[in-house]
C-alpha atoms as a PDB file:
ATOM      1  CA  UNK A   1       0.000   0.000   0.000  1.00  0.00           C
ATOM      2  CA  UNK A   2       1.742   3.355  -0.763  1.00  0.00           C
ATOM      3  CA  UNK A   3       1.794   6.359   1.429  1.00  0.00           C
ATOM      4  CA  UNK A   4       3.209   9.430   2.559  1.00  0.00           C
ATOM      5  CA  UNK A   5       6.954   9.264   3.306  1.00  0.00           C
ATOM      6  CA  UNK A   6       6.394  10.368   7.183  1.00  0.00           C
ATOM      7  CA  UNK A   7       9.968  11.324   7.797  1.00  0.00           C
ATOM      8  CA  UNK A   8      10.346  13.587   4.485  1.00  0.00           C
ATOM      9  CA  UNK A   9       7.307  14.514   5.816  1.00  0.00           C
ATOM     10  CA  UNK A  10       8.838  15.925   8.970  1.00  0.00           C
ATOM     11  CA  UNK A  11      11.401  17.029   7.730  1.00  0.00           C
ATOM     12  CA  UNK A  12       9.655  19.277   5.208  1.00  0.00           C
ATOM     13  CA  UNK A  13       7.906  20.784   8.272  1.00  0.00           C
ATOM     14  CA  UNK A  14      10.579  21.602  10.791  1.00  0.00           C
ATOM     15  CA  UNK A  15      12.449  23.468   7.716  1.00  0.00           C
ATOM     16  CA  UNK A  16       9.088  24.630   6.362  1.00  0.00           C
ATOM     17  CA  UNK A  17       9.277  23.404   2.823  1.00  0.00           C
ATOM     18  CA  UNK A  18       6.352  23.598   0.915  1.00  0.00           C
ATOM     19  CA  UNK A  19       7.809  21.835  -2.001  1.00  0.00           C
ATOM     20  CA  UNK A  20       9.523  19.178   0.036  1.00  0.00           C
ATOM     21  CA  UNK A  21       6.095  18.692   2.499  1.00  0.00           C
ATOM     22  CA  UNK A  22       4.102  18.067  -1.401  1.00  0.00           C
ATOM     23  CA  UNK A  23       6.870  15.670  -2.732  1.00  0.00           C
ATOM     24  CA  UNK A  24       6.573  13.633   0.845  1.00  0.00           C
ATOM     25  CA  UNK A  25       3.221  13.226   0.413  1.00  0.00           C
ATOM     26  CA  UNK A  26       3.625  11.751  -3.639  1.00  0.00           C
ATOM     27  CA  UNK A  27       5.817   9.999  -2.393  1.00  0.00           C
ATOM     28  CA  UNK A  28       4.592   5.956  -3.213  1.00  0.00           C
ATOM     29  CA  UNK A  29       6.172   3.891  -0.546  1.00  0.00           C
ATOM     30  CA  UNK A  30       6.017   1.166   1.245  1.00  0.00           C
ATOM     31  CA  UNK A  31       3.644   1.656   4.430  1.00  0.00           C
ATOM     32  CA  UNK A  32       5.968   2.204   7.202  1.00  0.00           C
ATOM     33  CA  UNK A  33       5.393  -1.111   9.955  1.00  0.00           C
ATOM     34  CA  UNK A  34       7.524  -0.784  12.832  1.00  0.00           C
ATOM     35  CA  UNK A  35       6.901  -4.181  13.586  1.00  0.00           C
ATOM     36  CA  UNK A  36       6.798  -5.864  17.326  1.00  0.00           C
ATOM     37  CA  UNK A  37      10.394  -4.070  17.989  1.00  0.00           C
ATOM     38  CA  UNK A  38       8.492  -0.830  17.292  1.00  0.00           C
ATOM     39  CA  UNK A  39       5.934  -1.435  20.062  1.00  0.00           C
ATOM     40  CA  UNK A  40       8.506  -1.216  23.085  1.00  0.00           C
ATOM     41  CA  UNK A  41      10.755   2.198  22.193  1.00  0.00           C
ATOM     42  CA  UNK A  42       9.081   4.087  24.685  1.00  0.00           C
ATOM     43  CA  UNK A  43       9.883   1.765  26.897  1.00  0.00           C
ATOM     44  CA  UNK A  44      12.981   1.401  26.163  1.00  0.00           C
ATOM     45  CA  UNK A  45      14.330   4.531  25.650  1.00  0.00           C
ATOM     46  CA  UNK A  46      12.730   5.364  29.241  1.00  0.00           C
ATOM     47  CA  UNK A  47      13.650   2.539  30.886  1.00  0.00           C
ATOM     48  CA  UNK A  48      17.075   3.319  29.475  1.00  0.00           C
ATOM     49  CA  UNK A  49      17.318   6.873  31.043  1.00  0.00           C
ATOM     50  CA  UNK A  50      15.806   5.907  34.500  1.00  0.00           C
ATOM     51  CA  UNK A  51      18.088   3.098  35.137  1.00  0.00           C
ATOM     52  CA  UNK A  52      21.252   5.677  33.600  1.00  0.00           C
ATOM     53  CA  UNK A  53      20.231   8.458  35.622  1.00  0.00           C
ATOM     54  CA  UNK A  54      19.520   6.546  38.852  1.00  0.00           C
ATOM     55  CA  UNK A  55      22.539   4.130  39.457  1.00  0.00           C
ATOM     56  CA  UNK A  56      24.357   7.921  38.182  1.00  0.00           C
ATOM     57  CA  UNK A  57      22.717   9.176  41.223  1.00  0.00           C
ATOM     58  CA  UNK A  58      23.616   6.295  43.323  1.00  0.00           C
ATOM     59  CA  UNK A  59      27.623   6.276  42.141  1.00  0.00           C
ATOM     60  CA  UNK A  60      27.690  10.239  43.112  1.00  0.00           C
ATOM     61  CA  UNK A  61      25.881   9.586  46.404  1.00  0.00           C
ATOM     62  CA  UNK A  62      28.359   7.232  47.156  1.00  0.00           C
ATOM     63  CA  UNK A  63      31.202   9.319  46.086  1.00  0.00           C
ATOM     64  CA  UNK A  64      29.777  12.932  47.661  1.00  0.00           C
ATOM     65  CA  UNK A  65      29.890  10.143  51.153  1.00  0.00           C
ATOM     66  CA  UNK A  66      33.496   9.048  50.680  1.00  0.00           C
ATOM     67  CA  UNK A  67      32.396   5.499  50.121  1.00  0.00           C
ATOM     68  CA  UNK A  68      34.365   2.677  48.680  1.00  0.00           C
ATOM     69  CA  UNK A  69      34.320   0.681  45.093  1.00  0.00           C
ATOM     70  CA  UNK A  70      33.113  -1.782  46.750  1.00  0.00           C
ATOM     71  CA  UNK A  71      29.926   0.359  48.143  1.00  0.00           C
ATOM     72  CA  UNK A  72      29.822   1.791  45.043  1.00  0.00           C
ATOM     73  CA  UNK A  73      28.875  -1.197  43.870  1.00  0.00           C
ATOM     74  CA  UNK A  74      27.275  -2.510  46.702  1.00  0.00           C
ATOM     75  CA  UNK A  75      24.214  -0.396  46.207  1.00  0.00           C
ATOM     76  CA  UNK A  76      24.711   0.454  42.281  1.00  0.00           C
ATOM     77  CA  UNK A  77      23.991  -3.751  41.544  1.00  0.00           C
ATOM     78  CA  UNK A  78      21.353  -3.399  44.543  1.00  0.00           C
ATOM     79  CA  UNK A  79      19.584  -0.370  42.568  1.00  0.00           C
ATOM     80  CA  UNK A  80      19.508  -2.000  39.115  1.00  0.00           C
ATOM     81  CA  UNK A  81      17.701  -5.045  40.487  1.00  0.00           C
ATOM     82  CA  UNK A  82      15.544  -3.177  43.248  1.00  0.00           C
ATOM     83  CA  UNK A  83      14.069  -0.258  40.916  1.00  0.00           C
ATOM     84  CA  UNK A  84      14.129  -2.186  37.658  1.00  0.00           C
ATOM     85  CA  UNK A  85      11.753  -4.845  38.911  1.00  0.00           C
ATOM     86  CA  UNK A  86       9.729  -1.775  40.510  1.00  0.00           C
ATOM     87  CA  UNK A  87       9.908  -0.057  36.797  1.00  0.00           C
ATOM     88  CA  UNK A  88       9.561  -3.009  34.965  1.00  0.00           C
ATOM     89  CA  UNK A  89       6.182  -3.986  37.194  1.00  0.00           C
ATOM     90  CA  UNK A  90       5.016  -0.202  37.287  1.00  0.00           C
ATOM     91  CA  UNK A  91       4.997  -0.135  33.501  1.00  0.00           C
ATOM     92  CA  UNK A  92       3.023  -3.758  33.165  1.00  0.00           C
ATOM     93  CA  UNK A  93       0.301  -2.299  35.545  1.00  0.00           C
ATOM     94  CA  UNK A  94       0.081   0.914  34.006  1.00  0.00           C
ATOM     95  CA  UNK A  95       0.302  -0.975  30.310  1.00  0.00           C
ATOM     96  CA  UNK A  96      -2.412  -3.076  31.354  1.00  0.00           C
ATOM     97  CA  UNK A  97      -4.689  -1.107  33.275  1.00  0.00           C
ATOM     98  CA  UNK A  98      -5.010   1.330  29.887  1.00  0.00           C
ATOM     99  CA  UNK A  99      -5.113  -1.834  27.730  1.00  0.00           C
ATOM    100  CA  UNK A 100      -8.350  -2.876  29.854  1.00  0.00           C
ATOM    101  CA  UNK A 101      -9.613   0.049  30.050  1.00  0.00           C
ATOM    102  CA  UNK A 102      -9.436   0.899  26.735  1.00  0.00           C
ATOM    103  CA  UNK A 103     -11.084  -2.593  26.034  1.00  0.00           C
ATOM    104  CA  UNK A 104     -14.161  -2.260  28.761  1.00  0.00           C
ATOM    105  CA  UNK A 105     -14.931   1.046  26.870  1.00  0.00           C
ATOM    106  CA  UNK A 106     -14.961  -0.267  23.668  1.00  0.00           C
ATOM    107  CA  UNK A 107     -17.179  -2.869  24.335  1.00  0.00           C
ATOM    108  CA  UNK A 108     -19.426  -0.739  26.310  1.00  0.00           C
ATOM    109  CA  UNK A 109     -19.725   1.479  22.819  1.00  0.00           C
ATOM    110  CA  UNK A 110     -20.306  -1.780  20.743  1.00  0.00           C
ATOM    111  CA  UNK A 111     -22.927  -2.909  22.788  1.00  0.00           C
ATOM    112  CA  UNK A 112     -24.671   0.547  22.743  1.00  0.00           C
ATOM    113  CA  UNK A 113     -24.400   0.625  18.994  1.00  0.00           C
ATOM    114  CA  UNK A 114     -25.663  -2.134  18.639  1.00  0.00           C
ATOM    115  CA  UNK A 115     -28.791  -1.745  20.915  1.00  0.00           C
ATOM    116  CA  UNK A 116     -29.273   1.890  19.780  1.00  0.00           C
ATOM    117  CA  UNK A 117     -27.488   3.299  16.740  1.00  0.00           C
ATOM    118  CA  UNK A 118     -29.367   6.097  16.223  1.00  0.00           C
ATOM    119  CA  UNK A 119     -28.836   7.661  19.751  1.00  0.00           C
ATOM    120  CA  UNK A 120     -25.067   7.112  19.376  1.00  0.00           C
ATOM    121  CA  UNK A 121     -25.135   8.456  15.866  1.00  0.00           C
ATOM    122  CA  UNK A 122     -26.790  11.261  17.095  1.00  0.00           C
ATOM    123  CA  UNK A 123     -23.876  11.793  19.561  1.00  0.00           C
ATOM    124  CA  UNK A 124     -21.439  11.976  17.408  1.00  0.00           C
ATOM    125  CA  UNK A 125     -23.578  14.424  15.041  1.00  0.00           C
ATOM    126  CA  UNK A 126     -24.189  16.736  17.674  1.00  0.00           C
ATOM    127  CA  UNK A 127     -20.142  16.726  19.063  1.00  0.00           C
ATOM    128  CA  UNK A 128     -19.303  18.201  15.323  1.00  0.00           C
ATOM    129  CA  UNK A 129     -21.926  20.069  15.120  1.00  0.00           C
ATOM    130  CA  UNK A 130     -20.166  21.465  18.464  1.00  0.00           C
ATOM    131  CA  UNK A 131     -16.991  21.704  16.521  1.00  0.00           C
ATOM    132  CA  UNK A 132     -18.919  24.180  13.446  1.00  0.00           C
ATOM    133  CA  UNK A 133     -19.971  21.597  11.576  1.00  0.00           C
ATOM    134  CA  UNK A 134     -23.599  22.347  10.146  1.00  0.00           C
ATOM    135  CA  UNK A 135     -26.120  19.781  11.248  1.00  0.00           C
ATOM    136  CA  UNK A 136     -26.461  18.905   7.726  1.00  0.00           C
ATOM    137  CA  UNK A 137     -23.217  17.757   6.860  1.00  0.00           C
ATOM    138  CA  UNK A 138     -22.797  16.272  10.475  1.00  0.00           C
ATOM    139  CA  UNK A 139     -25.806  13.994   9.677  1.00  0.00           C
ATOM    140  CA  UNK A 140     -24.771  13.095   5.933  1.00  0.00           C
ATOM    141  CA  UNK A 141     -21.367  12.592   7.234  1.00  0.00           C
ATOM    142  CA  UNK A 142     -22.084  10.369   9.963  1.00  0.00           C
ATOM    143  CA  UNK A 143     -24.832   8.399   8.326  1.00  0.00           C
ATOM    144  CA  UNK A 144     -21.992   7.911   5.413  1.00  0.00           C
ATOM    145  CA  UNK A 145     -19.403   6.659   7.749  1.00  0.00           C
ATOM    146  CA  UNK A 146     -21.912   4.546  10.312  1.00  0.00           C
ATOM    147  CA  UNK A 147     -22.510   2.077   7.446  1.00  0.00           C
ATOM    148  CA  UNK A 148     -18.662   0.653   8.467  1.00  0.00           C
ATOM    149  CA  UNK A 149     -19.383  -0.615  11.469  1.00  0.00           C
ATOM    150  CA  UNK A 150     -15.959  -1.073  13.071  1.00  0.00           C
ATOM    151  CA  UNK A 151     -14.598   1.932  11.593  1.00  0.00           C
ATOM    152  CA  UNK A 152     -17.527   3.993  13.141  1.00  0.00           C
ATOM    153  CA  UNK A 153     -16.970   2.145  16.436  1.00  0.00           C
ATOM    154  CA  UNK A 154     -13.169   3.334  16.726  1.00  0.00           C
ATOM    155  CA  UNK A 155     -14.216   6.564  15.435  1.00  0.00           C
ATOM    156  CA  UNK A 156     -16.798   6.753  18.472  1.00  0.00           C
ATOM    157  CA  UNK A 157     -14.038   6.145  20.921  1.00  0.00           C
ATOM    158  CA  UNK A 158     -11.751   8.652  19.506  1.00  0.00           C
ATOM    159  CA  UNK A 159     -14.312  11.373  19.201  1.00  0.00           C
ATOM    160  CA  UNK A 160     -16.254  10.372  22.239  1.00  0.00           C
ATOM    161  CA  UNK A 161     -13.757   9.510  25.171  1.00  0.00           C
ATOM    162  CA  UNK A 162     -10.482  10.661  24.136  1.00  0.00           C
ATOM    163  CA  UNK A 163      -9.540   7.170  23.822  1.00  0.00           C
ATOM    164  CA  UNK A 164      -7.224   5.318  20.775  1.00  0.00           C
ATOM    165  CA  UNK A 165      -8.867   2.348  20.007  1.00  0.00           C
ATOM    166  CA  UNK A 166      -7.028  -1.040  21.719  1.00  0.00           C
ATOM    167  CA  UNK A 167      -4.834  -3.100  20.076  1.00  0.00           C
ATOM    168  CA  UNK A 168      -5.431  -6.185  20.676  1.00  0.00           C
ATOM    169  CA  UNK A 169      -1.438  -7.288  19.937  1.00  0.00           C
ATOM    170  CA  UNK A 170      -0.394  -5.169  22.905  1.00  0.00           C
ATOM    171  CA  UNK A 171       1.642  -7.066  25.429  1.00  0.00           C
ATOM    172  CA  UNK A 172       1.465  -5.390  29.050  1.00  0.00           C
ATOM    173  CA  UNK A 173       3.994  -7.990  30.224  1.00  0.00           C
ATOM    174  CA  UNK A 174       6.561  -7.445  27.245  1.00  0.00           C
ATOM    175  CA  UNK A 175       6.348  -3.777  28.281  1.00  0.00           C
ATOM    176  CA  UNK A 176       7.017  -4.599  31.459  1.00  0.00           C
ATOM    177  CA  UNK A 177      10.372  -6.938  30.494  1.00  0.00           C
ATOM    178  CA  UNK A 178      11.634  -3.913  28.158  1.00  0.00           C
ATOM    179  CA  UNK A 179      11.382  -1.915  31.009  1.00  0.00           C
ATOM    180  CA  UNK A 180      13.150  -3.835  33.409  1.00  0.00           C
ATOM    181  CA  UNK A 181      15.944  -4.508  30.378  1.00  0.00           C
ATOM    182  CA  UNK A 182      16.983  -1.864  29.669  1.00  0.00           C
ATOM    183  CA  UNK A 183      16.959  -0.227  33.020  1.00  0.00           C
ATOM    184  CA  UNK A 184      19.155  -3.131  34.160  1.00  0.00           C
ATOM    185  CA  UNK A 185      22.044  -2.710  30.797  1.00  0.00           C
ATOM    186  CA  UNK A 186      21.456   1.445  30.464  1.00  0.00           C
ATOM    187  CA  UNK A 187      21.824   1.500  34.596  1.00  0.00           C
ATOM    188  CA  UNK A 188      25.052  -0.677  34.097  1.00  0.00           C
ATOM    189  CA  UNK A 189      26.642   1.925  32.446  1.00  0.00           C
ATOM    190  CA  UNK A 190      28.003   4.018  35.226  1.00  0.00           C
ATOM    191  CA  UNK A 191      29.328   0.739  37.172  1.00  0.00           C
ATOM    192  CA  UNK A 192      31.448  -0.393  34.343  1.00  0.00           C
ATOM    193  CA  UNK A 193      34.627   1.775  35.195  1.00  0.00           C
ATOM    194  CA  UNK A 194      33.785   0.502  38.753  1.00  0.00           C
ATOM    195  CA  UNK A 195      33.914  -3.293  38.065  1.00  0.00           C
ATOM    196  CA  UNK A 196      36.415  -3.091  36.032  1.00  0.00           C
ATOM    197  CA  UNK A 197      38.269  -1.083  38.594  1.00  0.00           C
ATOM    198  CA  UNK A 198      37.732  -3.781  41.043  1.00  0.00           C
ATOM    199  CA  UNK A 199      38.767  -6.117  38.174  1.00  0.00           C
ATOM    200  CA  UNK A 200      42.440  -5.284  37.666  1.00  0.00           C
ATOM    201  CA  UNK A 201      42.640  -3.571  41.370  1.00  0.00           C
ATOM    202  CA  UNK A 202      44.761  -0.132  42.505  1.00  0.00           C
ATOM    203  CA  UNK A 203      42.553   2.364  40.370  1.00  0.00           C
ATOM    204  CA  UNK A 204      42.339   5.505  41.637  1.00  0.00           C
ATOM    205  CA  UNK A 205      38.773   6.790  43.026  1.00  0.00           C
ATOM    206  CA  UNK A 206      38.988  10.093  41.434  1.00  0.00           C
ATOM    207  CA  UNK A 207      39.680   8.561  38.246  1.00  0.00           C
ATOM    208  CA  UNK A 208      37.054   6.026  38.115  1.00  0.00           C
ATOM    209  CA  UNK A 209      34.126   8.820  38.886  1.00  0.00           C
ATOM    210  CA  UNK A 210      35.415  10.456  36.047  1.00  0.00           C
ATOM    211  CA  UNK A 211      34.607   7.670  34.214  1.00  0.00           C
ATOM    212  CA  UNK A 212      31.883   7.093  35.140  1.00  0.00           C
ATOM    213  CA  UNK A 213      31.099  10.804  34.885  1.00  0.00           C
ATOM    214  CA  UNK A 214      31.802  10.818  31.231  1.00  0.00           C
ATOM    215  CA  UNK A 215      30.163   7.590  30.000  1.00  0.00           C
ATOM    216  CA  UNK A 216      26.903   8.317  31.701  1.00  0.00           C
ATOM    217  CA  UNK A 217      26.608  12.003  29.615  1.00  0.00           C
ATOM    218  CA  UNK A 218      27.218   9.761  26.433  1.00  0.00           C
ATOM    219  CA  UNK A 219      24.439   7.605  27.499  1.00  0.00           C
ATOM    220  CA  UNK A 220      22.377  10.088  28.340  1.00  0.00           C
ATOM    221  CA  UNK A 221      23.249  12.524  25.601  1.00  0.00           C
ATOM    222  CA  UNK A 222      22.130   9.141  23.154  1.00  0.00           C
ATOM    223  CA  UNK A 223      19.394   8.013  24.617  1.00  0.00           C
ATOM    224  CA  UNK A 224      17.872  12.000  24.736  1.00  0.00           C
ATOM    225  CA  UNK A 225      18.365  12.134  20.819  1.00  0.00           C
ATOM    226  CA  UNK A 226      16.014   8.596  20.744  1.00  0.00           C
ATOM    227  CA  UNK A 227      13.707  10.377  22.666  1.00  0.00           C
ATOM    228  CA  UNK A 228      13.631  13.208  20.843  1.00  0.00           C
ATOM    229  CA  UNK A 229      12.432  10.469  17.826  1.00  0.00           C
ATOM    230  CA  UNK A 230      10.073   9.096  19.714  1.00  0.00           C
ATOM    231  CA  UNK A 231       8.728  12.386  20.802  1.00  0.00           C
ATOM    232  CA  UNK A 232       9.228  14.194  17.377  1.00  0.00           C
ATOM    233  CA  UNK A 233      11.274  17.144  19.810  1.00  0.00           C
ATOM    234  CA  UNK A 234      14.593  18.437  18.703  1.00  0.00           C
ATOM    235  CA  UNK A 235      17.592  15.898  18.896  1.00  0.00           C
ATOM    236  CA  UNK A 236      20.062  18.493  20.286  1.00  0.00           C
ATOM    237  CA  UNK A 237      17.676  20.424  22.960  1.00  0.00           C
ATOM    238  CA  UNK A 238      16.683  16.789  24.079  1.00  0.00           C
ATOM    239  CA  UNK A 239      19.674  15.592  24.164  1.00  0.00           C
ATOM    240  CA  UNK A 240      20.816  18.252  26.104  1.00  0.00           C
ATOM    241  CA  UNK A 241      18.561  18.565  28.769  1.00  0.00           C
ATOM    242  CA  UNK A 242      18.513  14.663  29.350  1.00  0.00           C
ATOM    243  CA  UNK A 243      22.008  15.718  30.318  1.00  0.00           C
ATOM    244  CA  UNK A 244      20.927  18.850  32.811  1.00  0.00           C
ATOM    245  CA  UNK A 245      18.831  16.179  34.059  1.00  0.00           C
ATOM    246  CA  UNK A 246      21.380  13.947  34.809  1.00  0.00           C
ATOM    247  CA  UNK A 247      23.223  16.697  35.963  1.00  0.00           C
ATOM    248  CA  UNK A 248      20.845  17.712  38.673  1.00  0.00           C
ATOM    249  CA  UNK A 249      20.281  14.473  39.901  1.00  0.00           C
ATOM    250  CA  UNK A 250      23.620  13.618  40.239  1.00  0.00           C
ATOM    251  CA  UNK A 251      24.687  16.658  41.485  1.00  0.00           C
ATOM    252  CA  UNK A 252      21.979  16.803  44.602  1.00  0.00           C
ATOM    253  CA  UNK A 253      22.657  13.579  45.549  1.00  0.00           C
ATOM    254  CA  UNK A 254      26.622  14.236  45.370  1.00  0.00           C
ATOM    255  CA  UNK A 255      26.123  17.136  47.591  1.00  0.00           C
ATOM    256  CA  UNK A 256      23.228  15.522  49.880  1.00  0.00           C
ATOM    257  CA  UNK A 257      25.481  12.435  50.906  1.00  0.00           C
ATOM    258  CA  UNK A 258      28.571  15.417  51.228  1.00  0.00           C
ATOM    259  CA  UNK A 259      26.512  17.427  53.298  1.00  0.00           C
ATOM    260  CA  UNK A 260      24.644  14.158  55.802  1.00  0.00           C
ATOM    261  CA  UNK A 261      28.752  12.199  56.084  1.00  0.00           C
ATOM    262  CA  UNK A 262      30.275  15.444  57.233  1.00  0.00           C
ATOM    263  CA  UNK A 263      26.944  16.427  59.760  1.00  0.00           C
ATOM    264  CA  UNK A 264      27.391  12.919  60.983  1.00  0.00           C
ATOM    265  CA  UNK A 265      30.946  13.068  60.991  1.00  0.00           C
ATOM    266  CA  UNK A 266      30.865  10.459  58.869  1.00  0.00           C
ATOM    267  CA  UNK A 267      34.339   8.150  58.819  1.00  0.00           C
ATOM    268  CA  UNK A 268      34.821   5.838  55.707  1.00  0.00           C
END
């Protein structure tokens, strides 16, 4: 089936190209299917940039306290199990809960079609009429498009309830396993200069936060430009401020453990 090329489509847009945004939509291409991969990026890419910014947060705790390598990562391996099974469970509840949801409502609109099409057609007449639509046209229109039943059905729960119609392929518990995955290999990321620290022995602490420092902004820096994919924002402003996020984060928590080790008189 041929379609629009989306991302000429974009493109045209952000650079305001008339021409270009025309020869997008000629365009005859193959229709774009992201395929199962394509179901799980937001849950990757977030999943990704929690578990990067919160073992980050852990590694500068640990560091603003004077801790050890081996506290380091002590709590880093304890935080990438702990929260990712809490992410990776949050995200199959919230996945689900929307999924059922989404499928309770539909229902509920199929059976009320079903037992009374004209009140629900008259619903959706009046909501466009609502919109400027004359009731004329709102009545030719929806009398056109009620003759498809489970187009008009989808269209009801668009128009009526805000709602995207389910898909019945969605897998809460796949989201949930993304989740925890990539939490658990992004959140890796600032213990690798640790373990392999620990690995070949007498590395210096100072150097190994660096380290750590620098291949957690890469991280984040890539992960914000996915984001800024998913999200159709702009790669470099995302990317950035996925790093002032980091930033912050790490920073308080630096300065938080500083601040409680010397109150306590804290002796590592």
């Amino acid at each position: 089936m041929a379609t629009r090329d989306l991302d000429a489509a974009k493109n045209a847009f952000e650079s305001a190209d008339a021409a270009a945004s025309r020869a997008a939509h000629d365009s005859e291409i193959e229709a774009g299917h992201a395929g199962e991969a394509g179901k799980y990026v937001k849950s990757l890419v977030f999943g990704g940039l929690d578990g990067t910014i919160t073992t980050f947060a852990v590694v500068a705790a640990s560091k603003g306290g004077g801790l050890s390598t081996e506290v380091v990562l002590l709590m880093g391996f304890a935080n990438l199990v702990a929260d990712g099974i809490s992410m990776g469970f949050g995200d199959y509840l919230s996945s689900k809960a929307e999924l059922d949801y989404a499928k309770t409502e539909k229902k509920r609109e199929k059976w009320e079609l079903e037992n009374y099409p004209e009140g629900e057609k008259r619903e959706m007449i009046e909501l466009y009429m609502a919109r400027g639509v004359s009731e004329e046209d709102a009545t030719m229109v929806i009398e056109r498009l009620a003759k498809y039943k489970n187009f008009f059905l989808d269209l009801m729960m668009v128009e009526e309830l805000g709602l995207m119609p389910p898909d019945e392929t969605d897998s809460p518990a796949k989201n949930g396993l993304v989740t925890f995955c990539a939490f658990a290999l992004f959140g890796f990321v600032p213990l690798v200069p640790y373990v392999f620290g620990r690995a070949i022995g007498g590395a210096n602490g100072d150097a190994l936060f660096g380290s750590a420092c620098g291949l957690t902004a890469l991280t984040m820096a890539a992960l914000g430009a996915a984001k800024a994919k998913f999200t159709n924002q702009n790669v470099t402003s995302s990317a950035l401020y996925m790093l002032l996020n980091g930033t912050l984060a790490a920073a308080s928590a630096y300065l938080v453990s500083f601040a409680i080790s010397k109150a306590l008189n804290v002796n590592v």
